[in-house]
Protein backbone atom coordinates (compact mmCIF):
# COMPACT_ATOMS: atom_id res chain seq x y z
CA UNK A 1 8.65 -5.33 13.93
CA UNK A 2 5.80 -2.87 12.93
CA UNK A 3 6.42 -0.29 10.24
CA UNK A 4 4.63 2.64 9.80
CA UNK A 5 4.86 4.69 5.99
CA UNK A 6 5.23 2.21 3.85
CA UNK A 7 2.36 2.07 1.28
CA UNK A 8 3.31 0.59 -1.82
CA UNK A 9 4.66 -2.56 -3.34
CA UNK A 10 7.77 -0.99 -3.59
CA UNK A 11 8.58 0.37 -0.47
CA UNK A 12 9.74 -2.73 1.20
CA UNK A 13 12.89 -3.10 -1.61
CA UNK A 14 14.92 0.16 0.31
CA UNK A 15 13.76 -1.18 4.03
CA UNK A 16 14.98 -4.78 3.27
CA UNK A 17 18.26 -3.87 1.81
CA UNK A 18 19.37 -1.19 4.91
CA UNK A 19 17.96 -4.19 7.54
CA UNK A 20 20.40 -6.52 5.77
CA UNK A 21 22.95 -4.77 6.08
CA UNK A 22 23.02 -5.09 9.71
CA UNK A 23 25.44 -7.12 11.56
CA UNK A 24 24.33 -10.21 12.89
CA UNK A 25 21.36 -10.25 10.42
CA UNK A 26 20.94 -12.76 8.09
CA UNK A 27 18.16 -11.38 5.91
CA UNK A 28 15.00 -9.44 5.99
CA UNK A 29 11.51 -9.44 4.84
CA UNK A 30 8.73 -6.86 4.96
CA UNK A 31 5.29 -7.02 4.00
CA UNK A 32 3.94 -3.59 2.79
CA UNK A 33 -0.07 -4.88 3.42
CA UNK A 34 0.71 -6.20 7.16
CA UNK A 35 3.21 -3.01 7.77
CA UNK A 36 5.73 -5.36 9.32
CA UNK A 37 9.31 -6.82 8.78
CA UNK A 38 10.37 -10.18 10.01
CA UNK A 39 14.08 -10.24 10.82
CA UNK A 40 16.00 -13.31 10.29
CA UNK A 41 19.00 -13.64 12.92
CA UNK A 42 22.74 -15.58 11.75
CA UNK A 43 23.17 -18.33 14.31
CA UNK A 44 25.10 -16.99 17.38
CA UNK A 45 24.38 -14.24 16.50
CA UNK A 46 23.82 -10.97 18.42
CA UNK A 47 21.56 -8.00 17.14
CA UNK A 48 20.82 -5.07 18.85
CA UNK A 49 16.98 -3.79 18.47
CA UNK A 50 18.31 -0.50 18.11
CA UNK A 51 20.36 -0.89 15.03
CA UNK A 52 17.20 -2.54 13.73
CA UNK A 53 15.27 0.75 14.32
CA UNK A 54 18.09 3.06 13.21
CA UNK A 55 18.14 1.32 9.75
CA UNK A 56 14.60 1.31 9.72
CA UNK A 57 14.49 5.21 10.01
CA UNK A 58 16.98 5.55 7.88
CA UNK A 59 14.48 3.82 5.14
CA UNK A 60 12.40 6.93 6.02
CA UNK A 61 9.83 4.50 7.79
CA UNK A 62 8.82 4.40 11.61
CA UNK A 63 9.36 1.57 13.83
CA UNK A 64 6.97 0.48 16.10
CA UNK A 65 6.25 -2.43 18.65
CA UNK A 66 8.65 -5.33 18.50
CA UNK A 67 6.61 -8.35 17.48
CA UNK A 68 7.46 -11.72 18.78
């Protein structure tokens, strides 16, 4: 996914954490330079892009395209 407002090292820490928490989600990572976050999906498992954006807003950040 794109994400928009981070700007620091630090950011990412917050976004990661709410992302996790998702079901289905096995574990996040977000790059702060390349304003993105790569999802990593549990086998069998189902995720629903929005619950990806909704935790992504709730980071205070904005979601943008879904990258493949």
């Amino acid at each position: 996914y794109e994400v928009f407002g981070m700007d620091c090292p630090g950011c990412h820490g917050g976004l990661e954490n709410l992302v996790d928490a998702v079901s289905g989600v096995a574990g996040s990572k977000a790059t702060w330079e390349q304003k993105q976050l790569t999802v990593y999906v549990s086998a069998d498992a189902k995720v629903d892009d929005a619950d990806i954006v909704a935790a992504i807003k709730k980071a205070n950040f904005t979601a943008g395209e879904r990258l493949k």
